[in-house]
C-alpha atoms as a PDB file:
ATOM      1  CA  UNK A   1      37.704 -28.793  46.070  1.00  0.00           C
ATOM      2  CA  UNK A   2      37.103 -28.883  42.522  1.00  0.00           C
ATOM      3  CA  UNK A   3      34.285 -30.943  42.729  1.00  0.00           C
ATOM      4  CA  UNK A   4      32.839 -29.204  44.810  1.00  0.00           C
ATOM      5  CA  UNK A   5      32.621 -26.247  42.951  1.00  0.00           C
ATOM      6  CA  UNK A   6      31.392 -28.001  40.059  1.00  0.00           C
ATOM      7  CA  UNK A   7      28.566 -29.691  42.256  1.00  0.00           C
ATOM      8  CA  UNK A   8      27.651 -25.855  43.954  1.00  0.00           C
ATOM      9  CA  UNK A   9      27.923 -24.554  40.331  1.00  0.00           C
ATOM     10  CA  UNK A  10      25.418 -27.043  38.704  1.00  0.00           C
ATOM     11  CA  UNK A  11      23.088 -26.998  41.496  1.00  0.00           C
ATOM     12  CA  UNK A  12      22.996 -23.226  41.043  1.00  0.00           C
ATOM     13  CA  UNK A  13      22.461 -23.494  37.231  1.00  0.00           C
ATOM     14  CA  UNK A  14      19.221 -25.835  37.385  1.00  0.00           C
ATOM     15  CA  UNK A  15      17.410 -23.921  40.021  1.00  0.00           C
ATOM     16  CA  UNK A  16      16.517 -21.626  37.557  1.00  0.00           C
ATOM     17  CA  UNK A  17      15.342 -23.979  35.019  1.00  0.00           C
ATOM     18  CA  UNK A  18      12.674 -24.676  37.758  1.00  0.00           C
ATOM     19  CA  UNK A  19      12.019 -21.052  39.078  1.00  0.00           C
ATOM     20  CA  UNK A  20       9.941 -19.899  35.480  1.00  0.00           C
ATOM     21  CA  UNK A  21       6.722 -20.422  35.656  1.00  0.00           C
ATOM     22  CA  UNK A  22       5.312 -20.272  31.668  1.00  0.00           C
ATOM     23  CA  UNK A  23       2.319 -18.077  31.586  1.00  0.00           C
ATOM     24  CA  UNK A  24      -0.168 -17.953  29.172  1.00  0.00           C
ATOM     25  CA  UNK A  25      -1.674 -15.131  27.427  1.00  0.00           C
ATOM     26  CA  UNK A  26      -4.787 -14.504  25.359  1.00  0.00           C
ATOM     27  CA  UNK A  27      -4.739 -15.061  21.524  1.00  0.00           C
ATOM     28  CA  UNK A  28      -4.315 -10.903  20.048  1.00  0.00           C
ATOM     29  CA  UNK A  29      -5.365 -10.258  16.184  1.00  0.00           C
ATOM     30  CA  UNK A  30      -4.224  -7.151  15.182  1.00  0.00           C
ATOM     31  CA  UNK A  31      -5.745  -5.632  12.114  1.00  0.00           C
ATOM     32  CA  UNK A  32      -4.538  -2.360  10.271  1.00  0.00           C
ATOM     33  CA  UNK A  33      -7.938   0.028  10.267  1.00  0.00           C
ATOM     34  CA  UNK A  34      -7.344   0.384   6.641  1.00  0.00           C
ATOM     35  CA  UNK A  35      -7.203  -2.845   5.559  1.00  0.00           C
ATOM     36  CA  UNK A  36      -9.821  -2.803   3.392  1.00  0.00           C
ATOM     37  CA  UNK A  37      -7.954  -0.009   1.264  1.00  0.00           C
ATOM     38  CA  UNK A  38      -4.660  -1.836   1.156  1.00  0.00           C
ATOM     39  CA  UNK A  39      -6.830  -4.732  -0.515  1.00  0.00           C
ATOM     40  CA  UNK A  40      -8.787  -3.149  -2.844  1.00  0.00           C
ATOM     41  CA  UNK A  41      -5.556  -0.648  -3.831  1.00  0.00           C
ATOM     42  CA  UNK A  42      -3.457  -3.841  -3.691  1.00  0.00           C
ATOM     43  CA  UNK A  43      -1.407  -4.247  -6.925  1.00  0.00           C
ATOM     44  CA  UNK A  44       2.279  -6.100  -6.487  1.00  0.00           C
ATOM     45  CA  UNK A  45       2.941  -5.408 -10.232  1.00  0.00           C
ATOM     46  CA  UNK A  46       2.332  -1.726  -9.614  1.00  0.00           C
ATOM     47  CA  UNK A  47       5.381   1.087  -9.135  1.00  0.00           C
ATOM     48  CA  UNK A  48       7.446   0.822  -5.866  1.00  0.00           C
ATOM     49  CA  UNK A  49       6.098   4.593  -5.801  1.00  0.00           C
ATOM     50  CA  UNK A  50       2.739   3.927  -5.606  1.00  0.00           C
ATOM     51  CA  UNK A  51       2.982   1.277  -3.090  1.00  0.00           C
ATOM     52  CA  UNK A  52       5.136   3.123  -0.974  1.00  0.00           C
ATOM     53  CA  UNK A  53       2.397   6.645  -1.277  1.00  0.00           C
ATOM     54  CA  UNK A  54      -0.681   3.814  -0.662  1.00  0.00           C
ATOM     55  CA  UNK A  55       0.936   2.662   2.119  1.00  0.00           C
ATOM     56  CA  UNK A  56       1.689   5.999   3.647  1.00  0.00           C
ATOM     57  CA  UNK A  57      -2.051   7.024   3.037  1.00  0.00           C
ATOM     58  CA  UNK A  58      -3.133   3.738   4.920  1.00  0.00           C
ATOM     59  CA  UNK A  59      -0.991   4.413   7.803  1.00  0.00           C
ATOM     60  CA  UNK A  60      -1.913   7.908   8.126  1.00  0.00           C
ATOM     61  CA  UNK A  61      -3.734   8.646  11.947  1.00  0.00           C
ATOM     62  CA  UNK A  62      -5.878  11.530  11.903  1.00  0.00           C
ATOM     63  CA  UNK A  63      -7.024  11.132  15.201  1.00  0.00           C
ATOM     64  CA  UNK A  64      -2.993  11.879  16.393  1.00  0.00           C
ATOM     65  CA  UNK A  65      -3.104  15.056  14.266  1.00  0.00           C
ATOM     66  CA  UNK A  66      -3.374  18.251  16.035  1.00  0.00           C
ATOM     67  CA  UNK A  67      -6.015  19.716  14.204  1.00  0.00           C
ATOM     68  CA  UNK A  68      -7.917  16.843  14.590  1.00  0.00           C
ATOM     69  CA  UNK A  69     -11.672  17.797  16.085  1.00  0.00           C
ATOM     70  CA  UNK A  70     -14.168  14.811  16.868  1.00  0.00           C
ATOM     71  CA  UNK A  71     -16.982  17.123  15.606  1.00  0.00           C
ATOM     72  CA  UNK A  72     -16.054  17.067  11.561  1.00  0.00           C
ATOM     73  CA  UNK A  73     -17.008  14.203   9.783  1.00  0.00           C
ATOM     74  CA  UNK A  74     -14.504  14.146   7.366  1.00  0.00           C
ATOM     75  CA  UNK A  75     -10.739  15.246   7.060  1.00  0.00           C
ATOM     76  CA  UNK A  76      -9.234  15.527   3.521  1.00  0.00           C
ATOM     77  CA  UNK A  77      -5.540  14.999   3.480  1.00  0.00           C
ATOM     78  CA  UNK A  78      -2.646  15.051   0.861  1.00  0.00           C
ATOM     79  CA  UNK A  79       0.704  13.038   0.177  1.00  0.00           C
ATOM     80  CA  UNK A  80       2.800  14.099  -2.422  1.00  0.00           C
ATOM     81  CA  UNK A  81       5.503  12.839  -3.830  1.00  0.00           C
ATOM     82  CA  UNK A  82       7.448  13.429  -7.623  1.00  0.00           C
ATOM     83  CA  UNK A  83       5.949  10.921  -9.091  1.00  0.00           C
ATOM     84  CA  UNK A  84       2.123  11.482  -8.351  1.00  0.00           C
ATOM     85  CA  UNK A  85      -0.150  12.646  -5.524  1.00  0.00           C
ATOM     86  CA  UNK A  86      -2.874  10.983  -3.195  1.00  0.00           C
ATOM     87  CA  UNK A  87      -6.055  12.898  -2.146  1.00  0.00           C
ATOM     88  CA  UNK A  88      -7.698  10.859   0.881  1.00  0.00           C
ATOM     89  CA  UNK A  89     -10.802  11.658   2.855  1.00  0.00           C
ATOM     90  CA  UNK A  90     -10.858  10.081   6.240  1.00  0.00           C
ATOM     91  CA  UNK A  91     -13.582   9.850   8.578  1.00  0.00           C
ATOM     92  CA  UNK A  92     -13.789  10.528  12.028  1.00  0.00           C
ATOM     93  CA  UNK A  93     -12.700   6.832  13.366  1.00  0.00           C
ATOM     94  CA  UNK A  94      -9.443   7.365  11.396  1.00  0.00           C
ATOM     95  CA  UNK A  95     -10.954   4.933   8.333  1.00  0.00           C
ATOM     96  CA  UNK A  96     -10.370   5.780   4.071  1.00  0.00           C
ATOM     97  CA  UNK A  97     -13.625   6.939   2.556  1.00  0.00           C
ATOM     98  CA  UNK A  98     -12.210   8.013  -0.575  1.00  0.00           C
ATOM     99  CA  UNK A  99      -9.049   8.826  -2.224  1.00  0.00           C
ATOM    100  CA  UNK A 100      -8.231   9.979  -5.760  1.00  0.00           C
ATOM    101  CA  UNK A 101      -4.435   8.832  -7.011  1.00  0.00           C
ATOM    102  CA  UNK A 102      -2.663  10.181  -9.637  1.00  0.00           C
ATOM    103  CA  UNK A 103       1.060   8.823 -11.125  1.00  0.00           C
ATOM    104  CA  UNK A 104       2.779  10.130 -13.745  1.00  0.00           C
ATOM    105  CA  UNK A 105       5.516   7.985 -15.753  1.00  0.00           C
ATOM    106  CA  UNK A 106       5.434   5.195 -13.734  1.00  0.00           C
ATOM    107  CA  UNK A 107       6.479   1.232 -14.769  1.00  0.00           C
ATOM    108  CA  UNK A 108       3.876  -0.396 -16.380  1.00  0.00           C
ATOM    109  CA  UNK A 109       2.806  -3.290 -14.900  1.00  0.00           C
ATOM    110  CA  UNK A 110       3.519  -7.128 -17.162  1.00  0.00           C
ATOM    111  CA  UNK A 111      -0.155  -7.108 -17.962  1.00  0.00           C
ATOM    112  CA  UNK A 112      -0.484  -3.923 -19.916  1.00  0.00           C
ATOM    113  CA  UNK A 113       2.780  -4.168 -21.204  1.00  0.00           C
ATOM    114  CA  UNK A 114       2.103  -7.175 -22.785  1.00  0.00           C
ATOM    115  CA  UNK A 115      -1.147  -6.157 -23.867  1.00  0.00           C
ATOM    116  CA  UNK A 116       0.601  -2.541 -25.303  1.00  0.00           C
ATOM    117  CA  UNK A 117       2.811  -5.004 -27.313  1.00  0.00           C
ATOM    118  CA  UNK A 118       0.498  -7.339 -28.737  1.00  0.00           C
ATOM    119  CA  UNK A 119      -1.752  -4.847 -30.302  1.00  0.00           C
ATOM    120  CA  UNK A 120       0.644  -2.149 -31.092  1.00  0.00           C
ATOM    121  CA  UNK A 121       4.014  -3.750 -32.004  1.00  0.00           C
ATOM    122  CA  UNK A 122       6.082  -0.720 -33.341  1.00  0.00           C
ATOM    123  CA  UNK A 123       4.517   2.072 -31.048  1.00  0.00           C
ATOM    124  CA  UNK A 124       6.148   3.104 -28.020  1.00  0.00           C
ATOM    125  CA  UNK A 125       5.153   4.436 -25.100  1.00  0.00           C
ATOM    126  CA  UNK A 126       5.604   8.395 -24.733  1.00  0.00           C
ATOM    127  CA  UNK A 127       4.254   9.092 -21.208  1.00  0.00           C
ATOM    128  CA  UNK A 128       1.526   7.074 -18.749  1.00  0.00           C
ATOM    129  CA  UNK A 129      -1.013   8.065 -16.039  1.00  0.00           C
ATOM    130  CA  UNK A 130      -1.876   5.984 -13.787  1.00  0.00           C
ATOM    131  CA  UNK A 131      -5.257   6.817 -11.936  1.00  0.00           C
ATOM    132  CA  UNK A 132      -6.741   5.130  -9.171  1.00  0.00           C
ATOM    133  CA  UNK A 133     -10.525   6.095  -7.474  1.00  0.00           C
ATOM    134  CA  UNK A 134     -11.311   4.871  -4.670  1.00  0.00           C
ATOM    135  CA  UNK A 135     -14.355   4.982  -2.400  1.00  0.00           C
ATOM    136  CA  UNK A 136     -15.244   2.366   0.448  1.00  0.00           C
ATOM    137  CA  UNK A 137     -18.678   0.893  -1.179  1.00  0.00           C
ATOM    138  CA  UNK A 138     -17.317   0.697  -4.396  1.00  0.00           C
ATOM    139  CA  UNK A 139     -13.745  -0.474  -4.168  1.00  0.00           C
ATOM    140  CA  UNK A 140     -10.782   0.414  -6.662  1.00  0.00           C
ATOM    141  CA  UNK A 141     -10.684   1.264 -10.003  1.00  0.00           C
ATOM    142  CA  UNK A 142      -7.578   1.570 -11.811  1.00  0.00           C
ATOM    143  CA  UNK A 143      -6.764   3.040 -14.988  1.00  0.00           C
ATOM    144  CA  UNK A 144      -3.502   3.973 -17.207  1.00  0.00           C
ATOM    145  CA  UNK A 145      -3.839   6.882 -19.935  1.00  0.00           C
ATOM    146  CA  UNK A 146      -1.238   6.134 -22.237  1.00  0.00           C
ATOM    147  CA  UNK A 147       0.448   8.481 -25.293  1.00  0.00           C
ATOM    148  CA  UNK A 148       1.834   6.052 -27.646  1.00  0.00           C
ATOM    149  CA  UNK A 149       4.032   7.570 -30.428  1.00  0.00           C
ATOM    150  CA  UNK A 150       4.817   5.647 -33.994  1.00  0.00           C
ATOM    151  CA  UNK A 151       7.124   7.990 -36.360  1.00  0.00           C
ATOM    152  CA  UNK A 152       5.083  10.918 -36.576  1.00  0.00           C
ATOM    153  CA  UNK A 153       2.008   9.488 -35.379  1.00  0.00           C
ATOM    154  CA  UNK A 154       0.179   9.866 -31.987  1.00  0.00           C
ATOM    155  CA  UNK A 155      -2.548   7.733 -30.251  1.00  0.00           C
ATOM    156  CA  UNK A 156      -3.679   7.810 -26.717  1.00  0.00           C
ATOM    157  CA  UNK A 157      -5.556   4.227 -25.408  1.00  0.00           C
ATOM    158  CA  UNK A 158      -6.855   3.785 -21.841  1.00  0.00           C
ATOM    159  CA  UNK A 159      -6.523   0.691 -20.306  1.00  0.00           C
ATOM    160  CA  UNK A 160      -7.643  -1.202 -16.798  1.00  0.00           C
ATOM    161  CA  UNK A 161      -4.400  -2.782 -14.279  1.00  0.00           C
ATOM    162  CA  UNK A 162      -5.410  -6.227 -16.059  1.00  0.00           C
ATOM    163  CA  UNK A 163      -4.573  -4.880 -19.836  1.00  0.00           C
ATOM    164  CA  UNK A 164      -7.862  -4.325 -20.996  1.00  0.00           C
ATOM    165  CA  UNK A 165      -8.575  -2.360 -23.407  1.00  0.00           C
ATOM    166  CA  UNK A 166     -11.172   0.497 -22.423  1.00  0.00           C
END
């Protein structure tokens, strides 16, 4: 009787291996629409911050916004956070156009740091802006204002993401 039980209970388990059929689907590439943003914007030695606002920006749908009218051909939206703000203009298909970033008192990233170091050994950094303009022909361009105090001295430099000096 055991045996048969076994048998009835093996049987059962390998008609199913047999009853799948594997079907296959089409190949899917799924792109973010602001891709193009993210890339340009794209700094991994920047703030957790400013990622984390960029991000936000680039995930932003207008087109699931309530006030959101096919007719206009741009809508100008805002993220804020303590740190800094974002000013984005979107288009009607949902896509960046332009955006204007501001940071205050954010990490530095290695580059500029280094850079700071190397040309102004005893000064330290007071406060930083970190700036970012972007517009969809152009691209990205990044810049930190820095106050740099020594004693009772002040300077203020400018510099790109990459530690060059402006």
């Amino acid at each position: 009787m055991r045996k048969v039980i076994m048998v009835v209970f093996l049987l059962g388990l390998t008609s199913q291996l047999f009853a799948q059929d594997v079907e296959q689907l089409k190949e899917v590439v799924v792109t973010a629409i602001n891709y193009k943003y993210l890339s340009a914007v794209d700094n991994s030695e920047a703030a957790i911050p400013v990622q984390t606002l960029e991000r936000q920006a680039a995930r932003f749908n207008v087109e699931e916004q309530d006030l959101y009218i096919d007719d206009y051909a741009t809508y100008n939206v805002s993220f804020y956070i303590p740190d800094g703000k974002i000013v984005a203009a979107y288009n009607e298909k949902g896509e960046i156009v332009k955006t204007i970033e501001k940071f205050e008192n954010v990490q530095l990233p290695e580059e500029v740091r280094v850079s700071l170091k190397s040309r102004f050994p005893n000064w330290e950094v007071v406060k930083d802006v970190y700036m970012v303009s972007y517009t969809k022909d152009k691209g990205a361009k990044k810049i930190y204002k820095i106050k740099m105090k020594n004693g009772d001295k002040t300077m203020r430099v400018k510099l790109d993401h990459l530690g060059n000096y402006m």
